[in-house]
Protein backbone atom coordinates (compact mmCIF):
# COMPACT_ATOMS: atom_id res chain seq x y z
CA UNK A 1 13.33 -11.45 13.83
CA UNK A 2 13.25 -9.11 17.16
CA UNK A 3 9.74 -8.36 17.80
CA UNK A 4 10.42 -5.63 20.00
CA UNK A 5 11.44 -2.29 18.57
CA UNK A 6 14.97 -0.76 18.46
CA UNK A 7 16.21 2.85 17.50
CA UNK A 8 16.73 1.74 13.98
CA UNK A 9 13.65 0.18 13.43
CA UNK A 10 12.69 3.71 14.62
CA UNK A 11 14.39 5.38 12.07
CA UNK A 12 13.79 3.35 9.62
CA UNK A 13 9.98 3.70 9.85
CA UNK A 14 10.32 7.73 9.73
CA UNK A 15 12.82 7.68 6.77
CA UNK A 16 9.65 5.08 5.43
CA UNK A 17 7.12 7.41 5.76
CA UNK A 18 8.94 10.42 4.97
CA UNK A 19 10.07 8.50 1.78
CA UNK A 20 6.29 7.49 0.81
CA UNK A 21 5.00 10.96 1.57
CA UNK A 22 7.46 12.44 -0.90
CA UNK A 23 7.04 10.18 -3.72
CA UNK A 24 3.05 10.05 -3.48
CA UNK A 25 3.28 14.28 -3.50
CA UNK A 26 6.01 13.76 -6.51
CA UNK A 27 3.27 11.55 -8.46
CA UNK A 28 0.32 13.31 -7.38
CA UNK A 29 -0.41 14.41 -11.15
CA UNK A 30 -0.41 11.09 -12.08
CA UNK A 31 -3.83 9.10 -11.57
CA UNK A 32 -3.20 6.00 -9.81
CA UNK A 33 0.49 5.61 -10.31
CA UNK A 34 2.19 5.66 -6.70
CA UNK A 35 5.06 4.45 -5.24
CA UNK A 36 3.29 3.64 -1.62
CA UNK A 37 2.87 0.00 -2.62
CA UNK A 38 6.18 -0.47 -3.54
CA UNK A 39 7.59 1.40 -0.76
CA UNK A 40 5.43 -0.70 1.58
CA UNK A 41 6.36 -4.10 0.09
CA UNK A 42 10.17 -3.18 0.35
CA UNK A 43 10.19 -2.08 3.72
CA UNK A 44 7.89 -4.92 5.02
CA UNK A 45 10.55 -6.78 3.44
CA UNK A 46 13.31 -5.05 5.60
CA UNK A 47 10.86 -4.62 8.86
CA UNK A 48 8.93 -7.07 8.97
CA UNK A 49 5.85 -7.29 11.11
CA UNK A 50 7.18 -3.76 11.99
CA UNK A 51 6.59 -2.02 8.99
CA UNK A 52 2.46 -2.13 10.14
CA UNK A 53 3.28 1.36 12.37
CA UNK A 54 4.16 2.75 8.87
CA UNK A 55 0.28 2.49 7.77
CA UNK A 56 -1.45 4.88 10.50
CA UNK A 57 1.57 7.49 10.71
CA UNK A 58 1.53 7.79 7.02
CA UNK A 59 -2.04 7.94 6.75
CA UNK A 60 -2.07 10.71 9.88
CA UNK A 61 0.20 12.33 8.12
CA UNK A 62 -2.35 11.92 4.58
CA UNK A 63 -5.42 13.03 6.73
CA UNK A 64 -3.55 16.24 8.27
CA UNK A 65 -2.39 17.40 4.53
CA UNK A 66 -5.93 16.67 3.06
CA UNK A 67 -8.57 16.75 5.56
CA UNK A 68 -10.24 13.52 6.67
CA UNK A 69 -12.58 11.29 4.62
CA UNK A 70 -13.47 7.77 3.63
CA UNK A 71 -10.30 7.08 1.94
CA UNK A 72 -8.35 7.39 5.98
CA UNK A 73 -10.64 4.37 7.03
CA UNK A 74 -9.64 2.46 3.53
CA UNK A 75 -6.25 3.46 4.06
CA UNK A 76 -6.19 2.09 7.37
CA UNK A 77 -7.50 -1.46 6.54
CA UNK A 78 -6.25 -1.65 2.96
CA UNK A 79 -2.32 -1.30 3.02
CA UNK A 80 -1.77 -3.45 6.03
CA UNK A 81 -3.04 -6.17 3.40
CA UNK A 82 -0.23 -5.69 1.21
CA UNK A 83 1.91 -5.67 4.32
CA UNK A 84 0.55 -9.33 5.47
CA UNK A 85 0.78 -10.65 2.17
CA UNK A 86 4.33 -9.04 1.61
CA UNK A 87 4.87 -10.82 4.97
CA UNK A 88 3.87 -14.22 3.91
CA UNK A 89 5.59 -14.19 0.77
CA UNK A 90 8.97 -12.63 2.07
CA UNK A 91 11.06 -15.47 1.11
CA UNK A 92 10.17 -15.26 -2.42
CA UNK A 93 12.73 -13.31 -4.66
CA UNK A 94 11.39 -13.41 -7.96
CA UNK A 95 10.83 -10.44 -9.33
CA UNK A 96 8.21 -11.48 -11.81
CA UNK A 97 6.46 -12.60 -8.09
CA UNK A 98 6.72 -9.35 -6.68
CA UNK A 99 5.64 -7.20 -10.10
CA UNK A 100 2.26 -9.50 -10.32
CA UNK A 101 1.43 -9.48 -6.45
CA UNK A 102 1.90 -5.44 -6.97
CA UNK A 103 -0.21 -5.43 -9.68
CA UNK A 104 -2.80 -7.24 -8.68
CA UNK A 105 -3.36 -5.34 -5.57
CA UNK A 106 -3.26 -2.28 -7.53
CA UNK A 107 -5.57 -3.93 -9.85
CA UNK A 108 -8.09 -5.21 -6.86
CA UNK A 109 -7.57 -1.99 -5.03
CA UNK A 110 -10.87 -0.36 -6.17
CA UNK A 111 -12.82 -3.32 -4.77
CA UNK A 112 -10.48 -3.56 -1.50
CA UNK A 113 -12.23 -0.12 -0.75
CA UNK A 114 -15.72 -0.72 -1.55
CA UNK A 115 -16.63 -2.50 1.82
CA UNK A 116 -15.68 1.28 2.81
CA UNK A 117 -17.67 3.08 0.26
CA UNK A 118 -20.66 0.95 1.36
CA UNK A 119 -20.96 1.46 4.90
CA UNK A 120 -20.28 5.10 4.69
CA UNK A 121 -22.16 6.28 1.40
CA UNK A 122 -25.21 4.12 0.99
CA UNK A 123 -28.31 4.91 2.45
CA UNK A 124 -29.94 2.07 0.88
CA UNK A 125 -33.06 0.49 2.32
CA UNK A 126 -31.91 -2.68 1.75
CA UNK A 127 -28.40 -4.63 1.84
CA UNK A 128 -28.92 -5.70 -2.17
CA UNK A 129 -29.35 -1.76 -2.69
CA UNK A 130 -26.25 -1.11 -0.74
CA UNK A 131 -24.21 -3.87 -2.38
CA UNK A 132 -25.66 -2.75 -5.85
CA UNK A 133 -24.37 0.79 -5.16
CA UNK A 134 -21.24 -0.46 -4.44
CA UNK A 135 -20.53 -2.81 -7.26
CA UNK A 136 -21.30 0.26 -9.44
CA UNK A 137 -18.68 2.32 -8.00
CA UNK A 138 -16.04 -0.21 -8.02
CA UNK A 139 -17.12 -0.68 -11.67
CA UNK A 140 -16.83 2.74 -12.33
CA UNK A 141 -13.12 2.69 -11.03
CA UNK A 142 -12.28 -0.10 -12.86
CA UNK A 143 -10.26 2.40 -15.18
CA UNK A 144 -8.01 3.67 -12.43
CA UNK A 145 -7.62 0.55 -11.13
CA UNK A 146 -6.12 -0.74 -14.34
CA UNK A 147 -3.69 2.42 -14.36
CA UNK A 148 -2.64 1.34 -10.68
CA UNK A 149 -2.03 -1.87 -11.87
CA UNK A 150 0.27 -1.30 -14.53
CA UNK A 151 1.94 1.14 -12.91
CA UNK A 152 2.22 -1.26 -9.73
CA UNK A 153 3.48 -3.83 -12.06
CA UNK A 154 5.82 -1.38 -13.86
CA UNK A 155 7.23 0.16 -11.17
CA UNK A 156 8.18 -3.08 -9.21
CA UNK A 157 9.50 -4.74 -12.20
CA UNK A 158 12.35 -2.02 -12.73
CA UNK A 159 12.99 -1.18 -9.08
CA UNK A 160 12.48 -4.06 -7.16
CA UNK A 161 15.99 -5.72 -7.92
CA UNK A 162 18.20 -2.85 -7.39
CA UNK A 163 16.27 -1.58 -4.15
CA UNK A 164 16.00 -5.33 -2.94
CA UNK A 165 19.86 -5.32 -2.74
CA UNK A 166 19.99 -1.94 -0.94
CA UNK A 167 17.13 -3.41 1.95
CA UNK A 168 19.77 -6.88 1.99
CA UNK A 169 22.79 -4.65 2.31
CA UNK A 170 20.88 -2.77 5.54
CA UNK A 171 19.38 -5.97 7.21
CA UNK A 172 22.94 -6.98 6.81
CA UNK A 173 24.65 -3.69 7.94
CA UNK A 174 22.12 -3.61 10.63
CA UNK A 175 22.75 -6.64 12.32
């Protein structure tokens, strides 16, 4: 793959984030059920190493909408993640593969932020305090991070084939 960027990688990452932005606004009423992992597997699978400039303009675009707060430094450190594993595993084409990876990270998501949560909301006087504090509020999350997972899971199972074909078509229209 080109590591240098071209006017459709360009356009691809806007129609990315524009495409993200809309479904998480579309599923906004819905705890934990998104379409940003999915959307961010798929188009690391089209990208590449590329699709990384996806995570800060998205989350610029997240911070502008809603004000800034922890969540734009988890953000920032937790979806490129999914994009390096995506990366790793971008041969695979199972989609029983791509459902579980989705759901797991969906799953682990709660405890992918609590480094965050830490550093920013504990004023513990000691480090066991602060980790403590923040093993109780991934705990309490667990919940939501069950939703995200079966929704993850969910979501890739049904659209991952169909969509997977569309990003094959473009690499190959693209080329």
């Amino acid at each position: 793959m080109d590591k240098k960027f071209e006017i459709k990688d360009i356009a691809y990452i806007g129609m990315a984030v524009a495409l993200i932005e809309t479904c998480k606004m579309a599923l906004a009423y819905l705890p934990n059920i998104e379409l940003t992992s999915f959307w961010l597997i798929m188009f690391t699978l089209l990208l590449g190493w590329k699709a990384l400039i996806i995570v800060p303009i998205f989350v610029a675009i997240e911070a502008g909408l809603y004000g800034p707060h922890v969540w734009v430094i988890m953000y920032l450190y937790v979806w490129p993640i999914l994009i390096l594993l995506t990366h790793l595993f971008r041969k695979n084409g199972n989609v029983l593969f791509w459902a579980l990876l989705s759901g797991f990270f969906g799953l682990f998501f709660g405890a992918l932020c609590t480094p965050a949560q830490i550093i920013f909301f504990t004023k513990p006087e000691t480090l066991d305090a602060a980790l403590k504090a923040g093993f109780a509020w991934w705990v309490a999350g667990i919940p939501y991070d069950v939703a995200h997972a079966i929704g993850n899971f969910s979501i890739m199972f049904v659209l991952y084939t169909p969509i997977r074909i569309a990003v094959n078509k473009l690499k190959t229209f693209s080329h």
